[in-house]
Structure formats: structure tokens, C-alpha cells
PDB file of N, CA and C in Angstrom:
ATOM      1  N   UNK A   1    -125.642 -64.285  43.573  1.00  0.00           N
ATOM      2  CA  UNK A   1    -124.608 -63.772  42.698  1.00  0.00           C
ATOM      3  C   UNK A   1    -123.304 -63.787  43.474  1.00  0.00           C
ATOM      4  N   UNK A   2    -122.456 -64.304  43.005  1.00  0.00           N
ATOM      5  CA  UNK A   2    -121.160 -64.097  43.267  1.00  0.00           C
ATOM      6  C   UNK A   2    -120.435 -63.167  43.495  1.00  0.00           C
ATOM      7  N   UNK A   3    -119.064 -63.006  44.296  1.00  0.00           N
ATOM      8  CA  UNK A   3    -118.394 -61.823  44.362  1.00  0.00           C
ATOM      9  C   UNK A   3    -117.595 -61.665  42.919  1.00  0.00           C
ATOM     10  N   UNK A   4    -117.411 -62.445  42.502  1.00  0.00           N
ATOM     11  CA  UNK A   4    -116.670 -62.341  40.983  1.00  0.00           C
ATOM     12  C   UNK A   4    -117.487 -61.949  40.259  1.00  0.00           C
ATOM     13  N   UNK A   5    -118.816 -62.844  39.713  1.00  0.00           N
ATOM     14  CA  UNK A   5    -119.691 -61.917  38.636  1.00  0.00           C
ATOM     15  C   UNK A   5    -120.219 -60.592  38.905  1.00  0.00           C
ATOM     16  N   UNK A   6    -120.395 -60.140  40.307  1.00  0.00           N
ATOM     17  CA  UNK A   6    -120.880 -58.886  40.512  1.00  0.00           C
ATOM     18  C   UNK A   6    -119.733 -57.899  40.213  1.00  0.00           C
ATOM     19  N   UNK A   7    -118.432 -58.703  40.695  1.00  0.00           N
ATOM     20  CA  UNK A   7    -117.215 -57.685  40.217  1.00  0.00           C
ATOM     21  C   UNK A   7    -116.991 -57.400  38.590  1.00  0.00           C
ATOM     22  N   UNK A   8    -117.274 -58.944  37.958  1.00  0.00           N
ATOM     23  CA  UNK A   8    -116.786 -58.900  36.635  1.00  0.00           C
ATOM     24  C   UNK A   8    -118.253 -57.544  35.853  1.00  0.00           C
ATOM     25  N   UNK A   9    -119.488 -57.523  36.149  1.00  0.00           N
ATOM     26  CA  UNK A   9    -120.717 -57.228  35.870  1.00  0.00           C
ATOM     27  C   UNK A   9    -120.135 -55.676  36.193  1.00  0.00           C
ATOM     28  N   UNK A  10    -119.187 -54.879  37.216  1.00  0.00           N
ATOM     29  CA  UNK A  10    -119.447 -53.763  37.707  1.00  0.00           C
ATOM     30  C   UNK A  10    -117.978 -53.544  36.591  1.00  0.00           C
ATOM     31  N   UNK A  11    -116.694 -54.332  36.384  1.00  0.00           N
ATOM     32  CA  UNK A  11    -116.293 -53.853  35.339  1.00  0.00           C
ATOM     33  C   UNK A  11    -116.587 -53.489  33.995  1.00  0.00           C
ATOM     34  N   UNK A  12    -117.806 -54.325  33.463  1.00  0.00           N
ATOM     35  CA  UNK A  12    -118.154 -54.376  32.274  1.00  0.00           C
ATOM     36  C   UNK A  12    -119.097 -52.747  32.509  1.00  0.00           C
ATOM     37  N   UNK A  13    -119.289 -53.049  33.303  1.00  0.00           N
ATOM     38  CA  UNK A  13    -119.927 -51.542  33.434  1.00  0.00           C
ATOM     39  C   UNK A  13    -119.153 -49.928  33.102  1.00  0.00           C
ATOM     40  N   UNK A  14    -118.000 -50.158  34.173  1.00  0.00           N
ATOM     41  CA  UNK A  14    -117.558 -49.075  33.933  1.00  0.00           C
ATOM     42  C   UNK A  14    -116.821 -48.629  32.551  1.00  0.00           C
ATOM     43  N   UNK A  15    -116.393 -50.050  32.177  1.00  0.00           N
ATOM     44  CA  UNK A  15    -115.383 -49.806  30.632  1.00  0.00           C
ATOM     45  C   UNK A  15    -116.276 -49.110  29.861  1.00  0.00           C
ATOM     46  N   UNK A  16    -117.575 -49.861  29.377  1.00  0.00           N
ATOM     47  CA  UNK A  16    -118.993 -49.223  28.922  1.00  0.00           C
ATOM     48  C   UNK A  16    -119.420 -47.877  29.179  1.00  0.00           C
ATOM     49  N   UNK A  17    -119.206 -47.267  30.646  1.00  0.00           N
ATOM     50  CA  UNK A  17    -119.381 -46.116  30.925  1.00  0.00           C
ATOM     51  C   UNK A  17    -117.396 -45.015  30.159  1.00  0.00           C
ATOM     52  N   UNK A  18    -117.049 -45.900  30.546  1.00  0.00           N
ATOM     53  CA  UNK A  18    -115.505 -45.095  29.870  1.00  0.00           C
ATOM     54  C   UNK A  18    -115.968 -44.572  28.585  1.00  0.00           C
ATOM     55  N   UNK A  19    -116.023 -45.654  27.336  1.00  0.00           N
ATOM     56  CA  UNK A  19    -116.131 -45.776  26.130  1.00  0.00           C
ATOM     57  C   UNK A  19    -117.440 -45.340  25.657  1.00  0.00           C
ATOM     58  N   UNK A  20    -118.279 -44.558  26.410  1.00  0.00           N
ATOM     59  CA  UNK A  20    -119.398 -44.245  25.622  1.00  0.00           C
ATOM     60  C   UNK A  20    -118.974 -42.889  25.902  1.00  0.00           C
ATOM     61  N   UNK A  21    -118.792 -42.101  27.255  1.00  0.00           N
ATOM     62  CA  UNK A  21    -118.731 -40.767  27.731  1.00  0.00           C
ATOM     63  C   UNK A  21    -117.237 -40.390  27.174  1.00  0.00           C
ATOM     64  N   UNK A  22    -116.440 -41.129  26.356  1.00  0.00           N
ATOM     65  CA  UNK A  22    -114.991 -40.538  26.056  1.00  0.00           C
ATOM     66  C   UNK A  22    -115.070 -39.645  24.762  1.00  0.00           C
ATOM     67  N   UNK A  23    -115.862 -39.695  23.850  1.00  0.00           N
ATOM     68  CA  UNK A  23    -115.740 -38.780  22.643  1.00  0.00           C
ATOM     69  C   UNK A  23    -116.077 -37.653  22.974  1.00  0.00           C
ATOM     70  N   UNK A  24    -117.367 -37.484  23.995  1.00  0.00           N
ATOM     71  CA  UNK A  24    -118.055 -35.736  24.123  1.00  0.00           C
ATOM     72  C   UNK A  24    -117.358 -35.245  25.141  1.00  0.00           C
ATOM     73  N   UNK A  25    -116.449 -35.802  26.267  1.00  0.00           N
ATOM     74  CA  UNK A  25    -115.990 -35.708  27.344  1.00  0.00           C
ATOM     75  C   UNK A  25    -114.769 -35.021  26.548  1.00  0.00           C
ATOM     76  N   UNK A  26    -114.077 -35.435  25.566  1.00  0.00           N
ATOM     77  CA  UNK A  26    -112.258 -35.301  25.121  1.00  0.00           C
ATOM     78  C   UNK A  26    -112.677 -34.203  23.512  1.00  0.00           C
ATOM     79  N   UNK A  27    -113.942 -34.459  23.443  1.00  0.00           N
ATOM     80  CA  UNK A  27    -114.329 -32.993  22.559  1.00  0.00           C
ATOM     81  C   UNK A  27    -114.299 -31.046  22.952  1.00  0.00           C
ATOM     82  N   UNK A  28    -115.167 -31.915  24.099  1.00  0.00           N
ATOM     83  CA  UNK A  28    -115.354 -30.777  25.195  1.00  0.00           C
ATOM     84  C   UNK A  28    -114.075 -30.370  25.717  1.00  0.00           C
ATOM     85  N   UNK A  29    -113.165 -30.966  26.165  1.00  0.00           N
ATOM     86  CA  UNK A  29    -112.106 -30.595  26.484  1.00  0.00           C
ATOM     87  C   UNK A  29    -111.072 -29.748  25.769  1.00  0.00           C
ATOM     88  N   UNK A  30    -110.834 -30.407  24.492  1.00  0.00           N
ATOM     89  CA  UNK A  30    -109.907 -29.540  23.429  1.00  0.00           C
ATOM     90  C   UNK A  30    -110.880 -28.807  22.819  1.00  0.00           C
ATOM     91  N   UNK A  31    -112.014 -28.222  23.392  1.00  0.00           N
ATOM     92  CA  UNK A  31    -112.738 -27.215  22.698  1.00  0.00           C
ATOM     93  C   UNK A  31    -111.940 -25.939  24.199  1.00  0.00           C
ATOM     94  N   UNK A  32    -112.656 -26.510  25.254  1.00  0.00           N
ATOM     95  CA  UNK A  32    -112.261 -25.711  25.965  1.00  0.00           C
ATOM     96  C   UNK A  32    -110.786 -25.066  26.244  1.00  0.00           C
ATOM     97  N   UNK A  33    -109.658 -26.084  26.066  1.00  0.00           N
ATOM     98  CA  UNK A  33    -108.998 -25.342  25.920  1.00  0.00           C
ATOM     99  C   UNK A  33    -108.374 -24.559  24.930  1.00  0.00           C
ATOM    100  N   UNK A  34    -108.838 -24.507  24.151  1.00  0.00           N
ATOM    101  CA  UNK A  34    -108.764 -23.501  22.491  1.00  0.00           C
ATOM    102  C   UNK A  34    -109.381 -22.520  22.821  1.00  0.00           C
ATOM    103  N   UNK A  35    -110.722 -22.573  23.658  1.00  0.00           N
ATOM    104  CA  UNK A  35    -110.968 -21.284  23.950  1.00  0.00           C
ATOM    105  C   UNK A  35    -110.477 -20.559  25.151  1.00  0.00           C
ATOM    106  N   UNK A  36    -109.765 -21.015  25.621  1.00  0.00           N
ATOM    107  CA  UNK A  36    -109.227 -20.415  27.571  1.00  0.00           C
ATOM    108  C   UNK A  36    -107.873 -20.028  26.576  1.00  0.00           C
ATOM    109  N   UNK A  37    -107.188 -20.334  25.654  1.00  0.00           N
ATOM    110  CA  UNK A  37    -106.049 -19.826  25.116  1.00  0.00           C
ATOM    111  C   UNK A  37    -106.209 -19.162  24.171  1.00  0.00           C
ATOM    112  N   UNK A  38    -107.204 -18.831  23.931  1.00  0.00           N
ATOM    113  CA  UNK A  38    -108.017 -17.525  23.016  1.00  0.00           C
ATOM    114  C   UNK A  38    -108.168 -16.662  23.950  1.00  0.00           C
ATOM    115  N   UNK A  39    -108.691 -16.741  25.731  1.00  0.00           N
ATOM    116  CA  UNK A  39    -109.273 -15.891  26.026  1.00  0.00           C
ATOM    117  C   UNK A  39    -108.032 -15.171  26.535  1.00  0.00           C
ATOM    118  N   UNK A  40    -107.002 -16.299  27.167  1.00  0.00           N
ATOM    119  CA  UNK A  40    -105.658 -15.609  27.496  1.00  0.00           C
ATOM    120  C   UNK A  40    -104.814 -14.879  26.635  1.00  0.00           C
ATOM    121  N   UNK A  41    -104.870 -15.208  25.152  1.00  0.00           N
ATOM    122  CA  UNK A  41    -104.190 -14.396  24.354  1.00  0.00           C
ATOM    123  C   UNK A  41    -105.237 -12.680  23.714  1.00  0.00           C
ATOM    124  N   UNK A  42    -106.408 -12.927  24.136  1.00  0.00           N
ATOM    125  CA  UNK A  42    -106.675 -11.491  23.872  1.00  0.00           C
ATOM    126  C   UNK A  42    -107.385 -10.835  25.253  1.00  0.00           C
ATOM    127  N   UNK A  43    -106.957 -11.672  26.256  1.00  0.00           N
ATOM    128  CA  UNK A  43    -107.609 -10.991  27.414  1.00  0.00           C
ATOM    129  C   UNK A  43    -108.315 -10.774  27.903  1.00  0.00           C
ATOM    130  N   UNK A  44    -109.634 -11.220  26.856  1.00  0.00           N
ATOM    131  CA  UNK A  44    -110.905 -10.963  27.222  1.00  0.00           C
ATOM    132  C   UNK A  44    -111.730 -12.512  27.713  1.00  0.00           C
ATOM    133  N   UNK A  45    -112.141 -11.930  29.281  1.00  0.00           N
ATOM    134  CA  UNK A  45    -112.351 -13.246  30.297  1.00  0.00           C
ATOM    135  C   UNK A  45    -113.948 -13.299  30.615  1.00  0.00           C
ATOM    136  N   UNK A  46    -114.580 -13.267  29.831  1.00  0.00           N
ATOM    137  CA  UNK A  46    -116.145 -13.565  29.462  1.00  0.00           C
ATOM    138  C   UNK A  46    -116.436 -14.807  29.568  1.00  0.00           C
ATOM    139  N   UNK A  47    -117.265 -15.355  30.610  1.00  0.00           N
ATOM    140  CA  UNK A  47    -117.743 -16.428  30.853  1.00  0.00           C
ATOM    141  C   UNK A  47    -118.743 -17.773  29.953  1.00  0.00           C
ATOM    142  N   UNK A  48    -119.549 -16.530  29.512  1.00  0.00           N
ATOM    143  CA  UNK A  48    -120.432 -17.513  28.174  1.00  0.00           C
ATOM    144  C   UNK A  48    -119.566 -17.364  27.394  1.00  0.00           C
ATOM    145  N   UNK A  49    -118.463 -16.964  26.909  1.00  0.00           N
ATOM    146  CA  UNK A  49    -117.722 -17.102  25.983  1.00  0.00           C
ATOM    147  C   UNK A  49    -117.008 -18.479  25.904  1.00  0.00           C
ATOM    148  N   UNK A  50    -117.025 -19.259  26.847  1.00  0.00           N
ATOM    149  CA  UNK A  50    -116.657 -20.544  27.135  1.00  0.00           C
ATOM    150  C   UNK A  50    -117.443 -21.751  26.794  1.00  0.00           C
ATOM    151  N   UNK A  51    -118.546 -21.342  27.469  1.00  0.00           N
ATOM    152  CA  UNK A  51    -120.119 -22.050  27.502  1.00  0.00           C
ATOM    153  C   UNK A  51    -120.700 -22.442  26.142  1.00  0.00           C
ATOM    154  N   UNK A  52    -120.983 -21.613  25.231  1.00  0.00           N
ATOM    155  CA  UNK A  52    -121.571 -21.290  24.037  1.00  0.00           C
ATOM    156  C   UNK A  52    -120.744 -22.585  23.221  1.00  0.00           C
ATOM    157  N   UNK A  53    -119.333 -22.227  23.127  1.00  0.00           N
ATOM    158  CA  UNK A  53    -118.642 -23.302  22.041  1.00  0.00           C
ATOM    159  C   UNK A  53    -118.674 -24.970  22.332  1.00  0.00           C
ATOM    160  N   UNK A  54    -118.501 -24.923  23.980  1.00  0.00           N
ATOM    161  CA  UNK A  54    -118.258 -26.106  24.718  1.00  0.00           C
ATOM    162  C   UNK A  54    -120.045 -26.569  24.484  1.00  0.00           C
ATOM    163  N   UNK A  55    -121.121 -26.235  24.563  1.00  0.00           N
ATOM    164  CA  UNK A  55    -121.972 -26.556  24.481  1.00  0.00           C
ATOM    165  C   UNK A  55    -122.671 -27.301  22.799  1.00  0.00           C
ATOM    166  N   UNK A  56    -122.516 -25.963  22.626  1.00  0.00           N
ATOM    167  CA  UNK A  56    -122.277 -26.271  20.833  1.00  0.00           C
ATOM    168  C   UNK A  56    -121.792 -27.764  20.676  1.00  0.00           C
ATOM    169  N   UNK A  57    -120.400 -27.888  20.561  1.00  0.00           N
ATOM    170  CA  UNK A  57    -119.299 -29.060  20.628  1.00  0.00           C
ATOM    171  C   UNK A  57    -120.102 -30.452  20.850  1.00  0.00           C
ATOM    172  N   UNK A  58    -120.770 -30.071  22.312  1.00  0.00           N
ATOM    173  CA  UNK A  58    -120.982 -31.264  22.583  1.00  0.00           C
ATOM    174  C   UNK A  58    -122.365 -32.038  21.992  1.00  0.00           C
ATOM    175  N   UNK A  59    -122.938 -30.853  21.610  1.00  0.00           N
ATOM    176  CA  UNK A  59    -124.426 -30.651  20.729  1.00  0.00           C
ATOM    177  C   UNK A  59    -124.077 -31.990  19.461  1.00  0.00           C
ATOM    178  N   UNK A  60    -122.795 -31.473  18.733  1.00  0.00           N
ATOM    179  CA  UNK A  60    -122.772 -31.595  17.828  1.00  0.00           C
ATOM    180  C   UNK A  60    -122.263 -33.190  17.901  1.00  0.00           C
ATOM    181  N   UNK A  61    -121.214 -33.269  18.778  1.00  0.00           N
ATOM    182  CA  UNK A  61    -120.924 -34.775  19.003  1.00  0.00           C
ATOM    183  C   UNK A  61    -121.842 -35.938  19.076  1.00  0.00           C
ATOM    184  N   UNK A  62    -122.658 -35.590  19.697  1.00  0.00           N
ATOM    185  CA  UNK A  62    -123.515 -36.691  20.298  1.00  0.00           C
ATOM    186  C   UNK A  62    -124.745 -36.788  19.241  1.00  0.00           C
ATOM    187  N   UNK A  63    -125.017 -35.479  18.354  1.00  0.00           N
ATOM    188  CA  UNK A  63    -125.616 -36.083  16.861  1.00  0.00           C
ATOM    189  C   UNK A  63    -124.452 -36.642  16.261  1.00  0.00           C
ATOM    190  N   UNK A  64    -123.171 -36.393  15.765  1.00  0.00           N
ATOM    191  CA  UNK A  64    -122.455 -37.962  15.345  1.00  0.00           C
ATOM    192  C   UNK A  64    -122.539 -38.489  15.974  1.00  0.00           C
ATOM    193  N   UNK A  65    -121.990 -38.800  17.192  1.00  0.00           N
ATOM    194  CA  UNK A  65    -122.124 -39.936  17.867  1.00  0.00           C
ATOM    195  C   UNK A  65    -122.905 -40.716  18.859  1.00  0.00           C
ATOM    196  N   UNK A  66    -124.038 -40.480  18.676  1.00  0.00           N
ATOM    197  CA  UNK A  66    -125.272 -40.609  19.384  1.00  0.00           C
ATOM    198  C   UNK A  66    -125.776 -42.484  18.851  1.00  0.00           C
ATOM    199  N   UNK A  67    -125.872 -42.527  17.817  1.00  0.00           N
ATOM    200  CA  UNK A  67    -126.338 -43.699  17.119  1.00  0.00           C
ATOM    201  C   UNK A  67    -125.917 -45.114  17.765  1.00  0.00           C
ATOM    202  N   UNK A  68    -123.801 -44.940  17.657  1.00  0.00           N
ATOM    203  CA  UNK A  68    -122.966 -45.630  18.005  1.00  0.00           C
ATOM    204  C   UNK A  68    -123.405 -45.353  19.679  1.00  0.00           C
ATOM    205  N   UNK A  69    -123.503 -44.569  20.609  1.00  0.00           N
ATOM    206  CA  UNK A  69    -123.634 -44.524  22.018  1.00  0.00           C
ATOM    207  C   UNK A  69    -125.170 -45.018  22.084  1.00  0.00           C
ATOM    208  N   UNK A  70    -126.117 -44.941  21.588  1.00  0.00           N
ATOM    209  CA  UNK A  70    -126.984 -45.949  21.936  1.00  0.00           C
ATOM    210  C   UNK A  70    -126.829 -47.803  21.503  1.00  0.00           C
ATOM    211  N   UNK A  71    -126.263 -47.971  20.639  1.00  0.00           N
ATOM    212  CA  UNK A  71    -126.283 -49.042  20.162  1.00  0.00           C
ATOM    213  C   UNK A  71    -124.949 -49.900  21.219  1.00  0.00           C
ATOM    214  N   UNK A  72    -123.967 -48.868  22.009  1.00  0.00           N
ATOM    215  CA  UNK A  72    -123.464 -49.705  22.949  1.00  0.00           C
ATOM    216  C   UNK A  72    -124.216 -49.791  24.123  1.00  0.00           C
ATOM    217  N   UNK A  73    -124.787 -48.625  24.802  1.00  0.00           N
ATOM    218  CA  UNK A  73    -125.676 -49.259  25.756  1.00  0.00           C
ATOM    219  C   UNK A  73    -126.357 -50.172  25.658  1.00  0.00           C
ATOM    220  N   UNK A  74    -127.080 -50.185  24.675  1.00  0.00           N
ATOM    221  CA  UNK A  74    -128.242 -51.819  24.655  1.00  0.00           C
ATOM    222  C   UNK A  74    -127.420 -52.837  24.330  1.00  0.00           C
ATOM    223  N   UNK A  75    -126.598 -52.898  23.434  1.00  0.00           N
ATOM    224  CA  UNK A  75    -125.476 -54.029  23.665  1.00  0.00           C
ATOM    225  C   UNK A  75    -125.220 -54.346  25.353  1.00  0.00           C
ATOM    226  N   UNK A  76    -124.496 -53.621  26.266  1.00  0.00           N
ATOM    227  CA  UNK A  76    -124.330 -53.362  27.752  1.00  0.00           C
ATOM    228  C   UNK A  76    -125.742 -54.268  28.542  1.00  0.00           C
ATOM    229  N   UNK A  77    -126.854 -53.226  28.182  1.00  0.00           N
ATOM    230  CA  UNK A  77    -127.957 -53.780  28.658  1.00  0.00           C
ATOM    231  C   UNK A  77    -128.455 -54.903  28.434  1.00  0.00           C
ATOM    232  N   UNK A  78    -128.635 -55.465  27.164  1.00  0.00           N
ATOM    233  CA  UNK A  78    -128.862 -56.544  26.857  1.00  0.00           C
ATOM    234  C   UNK A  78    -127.675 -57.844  27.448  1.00  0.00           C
ATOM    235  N   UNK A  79    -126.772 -57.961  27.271  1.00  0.00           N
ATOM    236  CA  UNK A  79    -126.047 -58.686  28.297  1.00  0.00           C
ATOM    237  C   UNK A  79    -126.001 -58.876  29.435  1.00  0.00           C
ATOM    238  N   UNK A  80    -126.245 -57.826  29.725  1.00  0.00           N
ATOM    239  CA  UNK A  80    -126.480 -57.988  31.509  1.00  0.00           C
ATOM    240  C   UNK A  80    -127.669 -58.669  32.532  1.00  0.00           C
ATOM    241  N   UNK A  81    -129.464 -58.184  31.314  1.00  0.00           N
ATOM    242  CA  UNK A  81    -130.030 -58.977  31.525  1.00  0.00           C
ATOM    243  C   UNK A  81    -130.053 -60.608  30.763  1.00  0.00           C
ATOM    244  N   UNK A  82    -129.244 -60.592  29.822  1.00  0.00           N
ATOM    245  CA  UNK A  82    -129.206 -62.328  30.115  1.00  0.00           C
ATOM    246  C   UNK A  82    -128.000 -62.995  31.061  1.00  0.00           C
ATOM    247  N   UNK A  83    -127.748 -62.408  31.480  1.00  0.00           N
ATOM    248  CA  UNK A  83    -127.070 -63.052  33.104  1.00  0.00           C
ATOM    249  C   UNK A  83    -127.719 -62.687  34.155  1.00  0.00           C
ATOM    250  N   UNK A  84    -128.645 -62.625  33.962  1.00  0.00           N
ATOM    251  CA  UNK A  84    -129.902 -62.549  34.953  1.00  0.00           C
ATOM    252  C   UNK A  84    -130.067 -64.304  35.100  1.00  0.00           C
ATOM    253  N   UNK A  85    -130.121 -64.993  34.391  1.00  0.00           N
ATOM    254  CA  UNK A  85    -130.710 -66.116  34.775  1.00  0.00           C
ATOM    255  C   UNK A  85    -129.554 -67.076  35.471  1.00  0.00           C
ATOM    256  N   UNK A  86    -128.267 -66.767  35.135  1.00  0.00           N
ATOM    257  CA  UNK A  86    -127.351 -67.539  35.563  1.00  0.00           C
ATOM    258  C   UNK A  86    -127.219 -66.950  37.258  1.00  0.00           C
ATOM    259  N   UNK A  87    -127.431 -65.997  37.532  1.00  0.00           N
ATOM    260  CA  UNK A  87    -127.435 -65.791  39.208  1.00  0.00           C
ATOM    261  C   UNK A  87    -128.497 -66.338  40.105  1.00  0.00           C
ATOM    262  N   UNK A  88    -127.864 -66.789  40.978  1.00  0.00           N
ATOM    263  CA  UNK A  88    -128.076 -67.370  41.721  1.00  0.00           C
ATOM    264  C   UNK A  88    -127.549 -68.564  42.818  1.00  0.00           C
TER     265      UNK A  88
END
């Protein structure tokens, strides 16, 4: 294998890793901070109070978007092993 296809193979990777982990990753986030500016506006600094929604959130994402995040991995996967045969 080449230094280019292993490079081009480790980009395709990461974009793949970008674009699958970006919906529950940027869910989770504007969950959390809705609740850290809830907790700052009434003061009350309870820890599972964070946990519970952010968890929830992400519960809920990945049943929508679970279908679409498997169907790009095996897309991912499946490409990768058919450039299996071209290395060498």
C-alpha cells in the first residue's frame, strides 16, 4: 500500500468519523448548554441535573439517527474492503 492510498484511506476515514459523530455530538452540546444556563440563572448546581437531559438527548438522536449512521458506516466499510484488492 502506498503512502497516498493509506493517506487518502485514513482521510476517508476521518470525514466518515466527522459526519457520523456530528448530529449526537452538536445535540448534546446545545442541550448542555440550555441546561448550564438554566442552572446559572436559578442557581441551582446539581450534577445529574445535567446528565439526565444530555443523556436523554442523545438517546433520542441516535433512534433518529441511527438508521442513516449505520447505513454510512457500511457504505465506509464496504469501500474500504474493496480496495483491499488493489493494495499491493
Amino acid at each position: 500500500m502506498g503512502a497516498d492510498q493509506s493517506l487518502g484511506l485514513l482521510n476517508q476515514m476521518l470525514w466518515a468519523v466527522l459526519t457520523i459523530a456530528a448530529p449526537v455530538v452538536a445535540v448534546v452540546m446545545i442541550v448542555g448548554l440550555i441546561i448550564s444556563v438554566l442552572q446559572v440563572a436559578t442557581q441551582l448546581q446539581e450534577m445529574t441535573l445535567s446528565y439526565i437531559p444530555k443523556l436523554l438527548a442523545a438517546v433520542l438522536v441516535l433512534i433518529a439517527v441511527g438508521p442513516w449512521m449505520i447505513e454510512r458506516m457500511t457504505y465506509f466499510a464496504v469501500q474500504a474492503i474493496r480496495t483491499i484488492p488493489s493494495i499491493g
